[in-house]
N, C-alpha and C. Protein backbone atom coordinates (compact mmCIF):
# COMPACT_ATOMS: atom_id res chain seq x y z
N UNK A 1 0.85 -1.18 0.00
CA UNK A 1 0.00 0.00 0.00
C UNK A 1 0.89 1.24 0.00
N UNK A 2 0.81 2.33 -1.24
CA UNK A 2 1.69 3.00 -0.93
C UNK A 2 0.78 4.11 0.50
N UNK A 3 2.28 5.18 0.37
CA UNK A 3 1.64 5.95 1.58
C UNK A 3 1.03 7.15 1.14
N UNK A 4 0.19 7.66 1.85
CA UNK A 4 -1.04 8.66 1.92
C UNK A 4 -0.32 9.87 1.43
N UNK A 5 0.70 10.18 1.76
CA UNK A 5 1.35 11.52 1.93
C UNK A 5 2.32 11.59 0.72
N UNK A 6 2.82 13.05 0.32
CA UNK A 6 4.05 12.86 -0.46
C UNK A 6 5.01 13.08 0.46
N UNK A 7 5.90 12.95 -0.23
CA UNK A 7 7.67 12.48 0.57
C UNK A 7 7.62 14.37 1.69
N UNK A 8 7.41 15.31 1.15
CA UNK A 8 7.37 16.51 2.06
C UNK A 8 6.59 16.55 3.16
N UNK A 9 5.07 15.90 2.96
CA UNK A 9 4.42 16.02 4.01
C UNK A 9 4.88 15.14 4.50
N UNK A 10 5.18 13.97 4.99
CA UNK A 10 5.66 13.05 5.59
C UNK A 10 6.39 13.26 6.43
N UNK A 11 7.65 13.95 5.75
CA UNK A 11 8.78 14.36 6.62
C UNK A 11 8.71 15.26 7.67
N UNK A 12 7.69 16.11 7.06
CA UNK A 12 7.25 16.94 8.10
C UNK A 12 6.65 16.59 9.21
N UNK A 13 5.05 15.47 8.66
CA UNK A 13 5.16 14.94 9.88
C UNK A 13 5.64 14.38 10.81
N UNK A 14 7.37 13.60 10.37
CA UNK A 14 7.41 12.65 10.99
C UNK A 14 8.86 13.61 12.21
N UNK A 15 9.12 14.88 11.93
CA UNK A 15 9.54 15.95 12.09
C UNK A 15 8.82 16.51 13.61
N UNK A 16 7.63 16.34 13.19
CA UNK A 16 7.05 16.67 14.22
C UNK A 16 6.69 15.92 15.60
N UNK A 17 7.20 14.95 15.47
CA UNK A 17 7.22 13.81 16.63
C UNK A 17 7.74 14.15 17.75
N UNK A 18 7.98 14.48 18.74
CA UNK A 18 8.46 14.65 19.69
C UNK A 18 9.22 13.09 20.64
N UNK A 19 10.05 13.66 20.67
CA UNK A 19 10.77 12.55 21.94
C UNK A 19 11.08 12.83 23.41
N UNK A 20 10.81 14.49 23.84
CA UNK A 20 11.08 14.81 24.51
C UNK A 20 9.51 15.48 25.49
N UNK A 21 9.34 15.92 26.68
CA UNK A 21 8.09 16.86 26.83
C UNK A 21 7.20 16.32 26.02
N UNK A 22 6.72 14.88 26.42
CA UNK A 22 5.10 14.67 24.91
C UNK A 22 4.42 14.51 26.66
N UNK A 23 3.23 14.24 26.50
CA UNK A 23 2.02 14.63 27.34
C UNK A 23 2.10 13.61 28.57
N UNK A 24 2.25 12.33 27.66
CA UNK A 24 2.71 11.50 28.96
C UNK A 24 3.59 11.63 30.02
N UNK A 25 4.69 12.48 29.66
CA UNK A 25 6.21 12.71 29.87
C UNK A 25 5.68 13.91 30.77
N UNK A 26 4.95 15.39 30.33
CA UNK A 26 4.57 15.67 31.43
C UNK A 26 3.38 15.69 32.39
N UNK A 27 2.90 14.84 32.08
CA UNK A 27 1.75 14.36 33.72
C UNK A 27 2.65 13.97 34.82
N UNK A 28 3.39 12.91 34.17
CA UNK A 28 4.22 12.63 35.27
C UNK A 28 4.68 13.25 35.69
N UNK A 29 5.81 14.06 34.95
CA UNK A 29 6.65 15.09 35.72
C UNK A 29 5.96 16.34 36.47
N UNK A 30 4.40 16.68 35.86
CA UNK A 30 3.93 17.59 36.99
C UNK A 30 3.45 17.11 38.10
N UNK A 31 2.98 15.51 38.59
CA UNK A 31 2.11 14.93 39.06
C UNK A 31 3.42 15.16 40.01
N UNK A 32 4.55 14.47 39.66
CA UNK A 32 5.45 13.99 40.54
C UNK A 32 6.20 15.21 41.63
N UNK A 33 6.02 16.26 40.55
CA UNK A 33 6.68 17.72 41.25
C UNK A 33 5.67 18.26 42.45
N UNK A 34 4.09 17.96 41.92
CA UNK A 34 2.97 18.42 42.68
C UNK A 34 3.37 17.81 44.60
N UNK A 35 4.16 16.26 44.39
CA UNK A 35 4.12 15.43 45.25
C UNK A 35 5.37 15.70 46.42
N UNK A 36 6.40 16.64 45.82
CA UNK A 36 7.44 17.26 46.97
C UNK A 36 8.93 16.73 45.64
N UNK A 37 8.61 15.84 44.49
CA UNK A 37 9.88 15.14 44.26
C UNK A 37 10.42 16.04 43.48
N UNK A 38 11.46 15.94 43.34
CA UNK A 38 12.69 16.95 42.39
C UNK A 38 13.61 16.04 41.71
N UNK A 39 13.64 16.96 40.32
CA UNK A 39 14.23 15.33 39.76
C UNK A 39 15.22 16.40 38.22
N UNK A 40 15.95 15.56 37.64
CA UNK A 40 16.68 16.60 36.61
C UNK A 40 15.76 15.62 35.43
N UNK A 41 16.01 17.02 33.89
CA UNK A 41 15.68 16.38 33.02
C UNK A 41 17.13 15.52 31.91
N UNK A 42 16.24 14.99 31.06
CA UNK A 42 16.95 13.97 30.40
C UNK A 42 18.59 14.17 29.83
N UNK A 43 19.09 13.50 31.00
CA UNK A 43 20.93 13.52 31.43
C UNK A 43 21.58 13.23 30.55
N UNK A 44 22.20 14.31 30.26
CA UNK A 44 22.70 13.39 28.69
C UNK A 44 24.12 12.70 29.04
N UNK A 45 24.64 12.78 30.20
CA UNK A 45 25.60 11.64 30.78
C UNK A 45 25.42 10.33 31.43
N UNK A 46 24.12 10.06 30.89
CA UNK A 46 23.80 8.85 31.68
C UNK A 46 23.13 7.84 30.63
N UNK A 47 23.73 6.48 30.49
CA UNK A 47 23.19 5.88 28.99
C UNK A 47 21.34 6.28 29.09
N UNK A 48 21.04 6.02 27.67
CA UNK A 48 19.75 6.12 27.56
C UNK A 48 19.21 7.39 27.99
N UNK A 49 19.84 8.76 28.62
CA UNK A 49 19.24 10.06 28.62
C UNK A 49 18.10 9.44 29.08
N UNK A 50 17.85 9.13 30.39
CA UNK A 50 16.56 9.32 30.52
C UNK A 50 15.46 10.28 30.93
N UNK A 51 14.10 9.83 31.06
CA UNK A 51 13.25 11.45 30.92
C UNK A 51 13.92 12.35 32.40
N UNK A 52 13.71 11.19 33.13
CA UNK A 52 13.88 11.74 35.17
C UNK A 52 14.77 11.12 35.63
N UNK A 53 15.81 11.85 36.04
CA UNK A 53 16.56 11.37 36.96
C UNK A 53 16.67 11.52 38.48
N UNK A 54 16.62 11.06 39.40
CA UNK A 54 16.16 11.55 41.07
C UNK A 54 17.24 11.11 41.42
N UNK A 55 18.51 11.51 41.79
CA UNK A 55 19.81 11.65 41.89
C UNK A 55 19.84 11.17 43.77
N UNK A 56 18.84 12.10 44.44
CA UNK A 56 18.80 11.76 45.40
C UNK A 56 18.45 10.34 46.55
N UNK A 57 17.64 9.52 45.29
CA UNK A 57 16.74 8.22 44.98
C UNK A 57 17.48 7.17 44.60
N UNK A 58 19.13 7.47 43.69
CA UNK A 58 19.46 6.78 42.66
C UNK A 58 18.71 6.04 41.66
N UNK A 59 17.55 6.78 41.39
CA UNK A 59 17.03 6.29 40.29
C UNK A 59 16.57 7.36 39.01
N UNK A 60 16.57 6.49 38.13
CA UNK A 60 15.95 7.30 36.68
C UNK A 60 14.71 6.38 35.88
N UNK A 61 14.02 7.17 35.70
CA UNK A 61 12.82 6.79 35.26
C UNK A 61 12.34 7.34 33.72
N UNK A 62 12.32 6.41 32.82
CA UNK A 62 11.66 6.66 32.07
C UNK A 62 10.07 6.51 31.19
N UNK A 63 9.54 7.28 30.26
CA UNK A 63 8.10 7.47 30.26
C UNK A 63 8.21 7.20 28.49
N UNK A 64 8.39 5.93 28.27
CA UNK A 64 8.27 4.55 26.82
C UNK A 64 6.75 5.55 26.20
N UNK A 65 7.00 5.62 24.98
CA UNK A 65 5.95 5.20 23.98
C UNK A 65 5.48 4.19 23.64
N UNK A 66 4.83 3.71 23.35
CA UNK A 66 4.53 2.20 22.90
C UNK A 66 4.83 2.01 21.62
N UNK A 67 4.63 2.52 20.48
CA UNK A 67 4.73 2.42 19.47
C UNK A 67 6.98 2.57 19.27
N UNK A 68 7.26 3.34 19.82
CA UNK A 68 8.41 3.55 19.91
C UNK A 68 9.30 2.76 20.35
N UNK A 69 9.03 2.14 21.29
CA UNK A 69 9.85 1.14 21.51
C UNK A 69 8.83 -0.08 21.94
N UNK A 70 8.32 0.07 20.62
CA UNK A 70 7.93 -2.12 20.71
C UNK A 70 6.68 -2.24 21.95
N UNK A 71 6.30 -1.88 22.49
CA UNK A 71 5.22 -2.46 23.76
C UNK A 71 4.55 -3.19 23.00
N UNK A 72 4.34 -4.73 23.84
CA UNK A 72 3.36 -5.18 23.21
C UNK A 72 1.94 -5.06 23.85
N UNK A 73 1.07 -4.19 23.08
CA UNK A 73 -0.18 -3.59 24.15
C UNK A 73 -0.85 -3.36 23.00
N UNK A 74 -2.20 -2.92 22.94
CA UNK A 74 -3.23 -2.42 22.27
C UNK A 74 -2.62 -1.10 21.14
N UNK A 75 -1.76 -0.32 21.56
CA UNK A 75 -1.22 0.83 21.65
C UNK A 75 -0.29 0.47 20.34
N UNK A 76 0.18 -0.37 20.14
CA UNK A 76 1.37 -0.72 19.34
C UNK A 76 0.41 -1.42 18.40
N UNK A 77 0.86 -1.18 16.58
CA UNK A 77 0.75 -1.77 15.91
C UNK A 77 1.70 -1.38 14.74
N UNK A 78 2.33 -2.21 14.12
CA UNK A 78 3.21 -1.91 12.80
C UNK A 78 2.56 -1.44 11.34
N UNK A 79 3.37 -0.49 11.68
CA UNK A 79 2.69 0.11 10.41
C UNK A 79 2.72 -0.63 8.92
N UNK A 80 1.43 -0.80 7.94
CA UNK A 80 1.42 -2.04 7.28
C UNK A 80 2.27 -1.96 5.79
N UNK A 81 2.87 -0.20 6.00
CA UNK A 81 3.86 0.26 4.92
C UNK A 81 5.12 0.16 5.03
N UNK A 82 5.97 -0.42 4.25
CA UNK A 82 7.80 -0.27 4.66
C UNK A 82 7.74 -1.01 6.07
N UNK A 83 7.08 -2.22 6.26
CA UNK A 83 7.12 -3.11 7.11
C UNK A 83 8.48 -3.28 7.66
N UNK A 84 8.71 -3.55 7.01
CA UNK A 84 10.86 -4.05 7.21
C UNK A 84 11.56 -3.01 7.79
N UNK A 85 11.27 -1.71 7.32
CA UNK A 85 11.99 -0.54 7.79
C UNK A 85 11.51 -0.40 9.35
N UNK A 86 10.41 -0.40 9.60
CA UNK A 86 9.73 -0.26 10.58
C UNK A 86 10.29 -1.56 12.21
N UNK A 87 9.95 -2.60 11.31
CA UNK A 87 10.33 -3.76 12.26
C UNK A 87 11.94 -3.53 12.73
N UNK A 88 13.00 -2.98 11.85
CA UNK A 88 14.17 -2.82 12.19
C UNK A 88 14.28 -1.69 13.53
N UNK A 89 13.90 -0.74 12.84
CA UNK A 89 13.74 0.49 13.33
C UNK A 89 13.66 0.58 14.97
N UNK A 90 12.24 -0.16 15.35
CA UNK A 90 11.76 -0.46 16.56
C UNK A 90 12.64 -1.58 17.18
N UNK A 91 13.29 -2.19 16.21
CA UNK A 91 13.95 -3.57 16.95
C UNK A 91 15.13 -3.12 17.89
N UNK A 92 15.64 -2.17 16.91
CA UNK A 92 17.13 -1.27 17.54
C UNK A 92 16.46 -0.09 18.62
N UNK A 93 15.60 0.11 18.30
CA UNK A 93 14.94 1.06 19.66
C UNK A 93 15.24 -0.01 20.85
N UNK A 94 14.46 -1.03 20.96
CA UNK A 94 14.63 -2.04 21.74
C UNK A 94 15.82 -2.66 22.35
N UNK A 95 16.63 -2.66 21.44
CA UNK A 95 17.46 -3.26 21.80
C UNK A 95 18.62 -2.08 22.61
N UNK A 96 18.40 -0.95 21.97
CA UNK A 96 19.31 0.20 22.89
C UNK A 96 18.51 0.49 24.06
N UNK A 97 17.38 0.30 24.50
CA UNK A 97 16.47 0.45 25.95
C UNK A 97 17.42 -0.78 26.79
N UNK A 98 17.18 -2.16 26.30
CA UNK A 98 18.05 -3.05 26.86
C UNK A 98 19.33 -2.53 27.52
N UNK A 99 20.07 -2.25 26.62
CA UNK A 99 21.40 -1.80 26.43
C UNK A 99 21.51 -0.74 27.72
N UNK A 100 20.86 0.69 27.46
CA UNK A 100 20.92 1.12 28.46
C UNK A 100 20.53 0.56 29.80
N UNK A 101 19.17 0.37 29.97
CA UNK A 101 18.69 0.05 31.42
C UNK A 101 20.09 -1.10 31.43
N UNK A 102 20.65 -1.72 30.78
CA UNK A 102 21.73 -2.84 31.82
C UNK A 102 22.77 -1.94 32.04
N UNK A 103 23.22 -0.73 31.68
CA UNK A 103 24.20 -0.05 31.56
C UNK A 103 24.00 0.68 33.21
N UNK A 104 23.04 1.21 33.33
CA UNK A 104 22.18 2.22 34.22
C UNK A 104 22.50 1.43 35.51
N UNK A 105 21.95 -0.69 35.58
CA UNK A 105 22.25 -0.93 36.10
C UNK A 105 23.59 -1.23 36.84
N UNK A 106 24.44 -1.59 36.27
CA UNK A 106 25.84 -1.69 36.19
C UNK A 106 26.23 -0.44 37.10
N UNK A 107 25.85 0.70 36.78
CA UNK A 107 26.76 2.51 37.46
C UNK A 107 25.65 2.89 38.72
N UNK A 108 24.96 1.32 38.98
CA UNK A 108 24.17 1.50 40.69
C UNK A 108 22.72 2.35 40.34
N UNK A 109 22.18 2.67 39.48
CA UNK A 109 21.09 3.54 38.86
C UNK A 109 19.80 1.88 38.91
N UNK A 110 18.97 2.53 40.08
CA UNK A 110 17.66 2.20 40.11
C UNK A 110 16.83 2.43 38.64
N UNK A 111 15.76 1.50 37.98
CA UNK A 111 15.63 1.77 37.14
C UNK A 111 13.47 1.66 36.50
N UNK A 112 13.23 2.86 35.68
CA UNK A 112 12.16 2.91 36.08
C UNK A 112 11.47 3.06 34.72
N UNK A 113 10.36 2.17 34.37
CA UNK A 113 9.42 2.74 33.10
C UNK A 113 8.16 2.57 33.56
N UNK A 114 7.66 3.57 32.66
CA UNK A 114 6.25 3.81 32.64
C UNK A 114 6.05 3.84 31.36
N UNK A 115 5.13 3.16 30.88
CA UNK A 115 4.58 2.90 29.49
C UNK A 115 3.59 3.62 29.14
N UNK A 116 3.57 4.31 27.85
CA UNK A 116 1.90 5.37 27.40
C UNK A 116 0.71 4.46 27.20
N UNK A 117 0.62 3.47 27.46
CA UNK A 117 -0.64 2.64 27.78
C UNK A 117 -1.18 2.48 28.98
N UNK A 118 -0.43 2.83 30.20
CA UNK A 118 -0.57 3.09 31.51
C UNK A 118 -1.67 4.28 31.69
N UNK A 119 -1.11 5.19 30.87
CA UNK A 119 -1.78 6.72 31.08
C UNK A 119 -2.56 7.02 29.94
N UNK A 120 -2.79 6.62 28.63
CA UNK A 120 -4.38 6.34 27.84
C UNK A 120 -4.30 5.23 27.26
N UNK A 121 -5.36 4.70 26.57
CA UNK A 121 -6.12 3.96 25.81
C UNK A 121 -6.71 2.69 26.83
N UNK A 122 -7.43 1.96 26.15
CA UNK A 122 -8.14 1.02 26.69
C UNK A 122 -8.00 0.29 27.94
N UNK A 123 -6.18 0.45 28.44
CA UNK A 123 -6.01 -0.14 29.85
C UNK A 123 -5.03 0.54 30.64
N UNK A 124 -5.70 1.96 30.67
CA UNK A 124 -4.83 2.57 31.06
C UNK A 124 -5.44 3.16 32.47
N UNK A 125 -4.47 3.58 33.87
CA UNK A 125 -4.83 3.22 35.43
C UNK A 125 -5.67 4.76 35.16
N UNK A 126 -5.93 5.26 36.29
CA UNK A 126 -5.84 6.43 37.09
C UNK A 126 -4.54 6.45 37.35
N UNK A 127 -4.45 8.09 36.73
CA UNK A 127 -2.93 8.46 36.92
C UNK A 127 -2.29 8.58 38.52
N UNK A 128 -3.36 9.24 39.14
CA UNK A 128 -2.92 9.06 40.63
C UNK A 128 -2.25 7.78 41.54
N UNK A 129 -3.27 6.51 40.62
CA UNK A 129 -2.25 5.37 41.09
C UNK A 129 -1.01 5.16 40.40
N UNK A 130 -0.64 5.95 38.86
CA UNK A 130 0.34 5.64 38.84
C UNK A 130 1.48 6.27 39.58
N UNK A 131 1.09 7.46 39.75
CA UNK A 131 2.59 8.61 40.05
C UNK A 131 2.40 7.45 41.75
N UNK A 132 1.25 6.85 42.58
CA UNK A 132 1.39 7.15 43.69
C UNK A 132 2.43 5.69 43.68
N UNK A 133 2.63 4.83 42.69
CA UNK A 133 3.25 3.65 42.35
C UNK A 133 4.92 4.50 41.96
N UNK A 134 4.45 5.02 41.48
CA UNK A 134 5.97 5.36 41.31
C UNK A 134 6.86 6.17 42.16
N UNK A 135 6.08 6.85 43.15
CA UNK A 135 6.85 7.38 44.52
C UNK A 135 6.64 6.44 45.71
N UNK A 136 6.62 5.46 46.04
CA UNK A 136 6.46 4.40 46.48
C UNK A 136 7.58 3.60 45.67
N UNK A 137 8.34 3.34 44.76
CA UNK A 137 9.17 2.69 44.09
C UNK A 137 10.34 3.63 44.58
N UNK A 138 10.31 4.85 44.20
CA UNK A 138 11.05 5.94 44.85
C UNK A 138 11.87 5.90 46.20
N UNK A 139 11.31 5.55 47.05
CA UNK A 139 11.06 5.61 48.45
C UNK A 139 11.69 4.46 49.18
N UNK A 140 11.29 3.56 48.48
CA UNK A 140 11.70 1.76 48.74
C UNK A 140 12.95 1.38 48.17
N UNK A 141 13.10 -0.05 47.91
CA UNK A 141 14.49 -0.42 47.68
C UNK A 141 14.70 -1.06 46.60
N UNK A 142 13.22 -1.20 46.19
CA UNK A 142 13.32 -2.22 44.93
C UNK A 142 14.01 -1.68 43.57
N UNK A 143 14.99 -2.10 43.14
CA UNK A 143 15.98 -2.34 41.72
C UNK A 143 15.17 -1.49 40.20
N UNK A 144 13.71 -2.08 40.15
CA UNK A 144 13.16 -2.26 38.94
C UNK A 144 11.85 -1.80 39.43
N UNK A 145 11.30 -0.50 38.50
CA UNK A 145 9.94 -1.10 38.13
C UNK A 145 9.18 -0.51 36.72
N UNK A 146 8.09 -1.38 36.70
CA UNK A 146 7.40 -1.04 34.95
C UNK A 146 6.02 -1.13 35.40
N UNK A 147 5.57 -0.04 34.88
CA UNK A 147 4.07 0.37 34.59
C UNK A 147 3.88 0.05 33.38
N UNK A 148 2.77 -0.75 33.30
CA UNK A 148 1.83 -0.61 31.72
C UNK A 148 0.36 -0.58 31.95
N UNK A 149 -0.07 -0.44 30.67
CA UNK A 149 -1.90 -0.32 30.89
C UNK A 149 -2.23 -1.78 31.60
N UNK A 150 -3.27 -1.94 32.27
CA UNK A 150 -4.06 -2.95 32.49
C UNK A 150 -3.84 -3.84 31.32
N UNK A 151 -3.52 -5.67 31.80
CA UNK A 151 -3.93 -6.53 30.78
C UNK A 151 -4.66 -7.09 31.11
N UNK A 152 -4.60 -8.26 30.76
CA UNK A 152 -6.08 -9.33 31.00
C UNK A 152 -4.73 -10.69 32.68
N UNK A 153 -3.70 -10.39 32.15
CA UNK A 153 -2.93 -11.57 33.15
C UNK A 153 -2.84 -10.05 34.23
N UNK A 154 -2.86 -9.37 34.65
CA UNK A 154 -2.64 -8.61 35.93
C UNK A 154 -2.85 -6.99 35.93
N UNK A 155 -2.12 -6.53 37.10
CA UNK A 155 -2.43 -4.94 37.65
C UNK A 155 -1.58 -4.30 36.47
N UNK A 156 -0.62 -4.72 35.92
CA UNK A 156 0.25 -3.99 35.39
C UNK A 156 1.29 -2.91 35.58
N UNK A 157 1.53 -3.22 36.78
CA UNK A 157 2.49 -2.02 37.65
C UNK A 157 3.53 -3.59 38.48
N UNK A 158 4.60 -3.48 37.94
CA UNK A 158 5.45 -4.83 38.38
C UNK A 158 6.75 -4.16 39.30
N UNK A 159 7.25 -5.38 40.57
CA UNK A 159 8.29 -4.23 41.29
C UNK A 159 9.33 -5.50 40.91
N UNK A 160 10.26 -5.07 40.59
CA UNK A 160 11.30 -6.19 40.30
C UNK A 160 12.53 -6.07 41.47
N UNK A 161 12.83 -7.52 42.54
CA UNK A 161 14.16 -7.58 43.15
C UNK A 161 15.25 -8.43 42.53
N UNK A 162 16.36 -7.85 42.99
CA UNK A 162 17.46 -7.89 41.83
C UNK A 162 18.02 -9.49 42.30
């Protein structure tokens, strides 16, 4: 199927994407500021730049797209054009999230995602339980944790010990 757009509009749109400050990125960060926490934005000395870093916490937290890096959720679907480009694309997204979070772990960095299926579409919490999940992860000792939308196997908010 070719694509909808010509090669200008495209670019433009795809130009317009944000990776940084998208909506998910700040609920959290206002929810979390509303809550007393202080945190730097995305470190560019620390693998994977992530969105939050809480220095004081040793942890960094980041706020995943779904489509962006692979979630497998409602949220994610491959686009049915330049399939191949796409599947690569996301694969190496993936595989540098890996990369970092083991890196993060390695230099003592607590480590944190929240997925954009958490915060809309079909299984996604009350945000209040998420930020209140994620300052509670904050606070505690646990290594790991990942928010996603509601599935059908559980809560979708997981605490991982190392």
């Amino acid at each position: 199927m070719p694509d909808v757009h010509d090669a200008t509009t495209r670019s433009r749109n795809m130009a317009a994407v944000r990776g940084k400050n998208t909506r998910p990125e700040l609920l959290i960060r206002k929810g979390l500021h509303l809550r007393g926490l202080r945190y730097r934005l995305h470190v560019k000395d620390l693998p994977g730049k992530p969105d939050l870093v809480f220095p004081k916490y040793g942890a960094v937290l980041f706020i995943h797209g779904c489509f962006w890096h692979g979630h497998d959720c409602s949220l994610f679907r491959l686009p049915a054009t330049r399939s191949e480009f796409w599947q690569g694309k996301i694969a190496g997204n993936v595989l540098r999230d890996q990369t970092s979070l083991q890196e993060l772990g390695e230099l003592g960095w607590r480590t944190g995602i929240v997925w954009e299926c958490a915060l809309r579409g079909k299984g996604r919490k009350n945000p209040q339980l998420v930020l209140s999940a994620v300052e509670d992860w904050l606070h505690g000792a646990v290594p790991e944790l990942c928010i996603s939308g509601v599935s059908a196997t559980g809560s979708g908010i997981r605490q991982e010990m190392a």
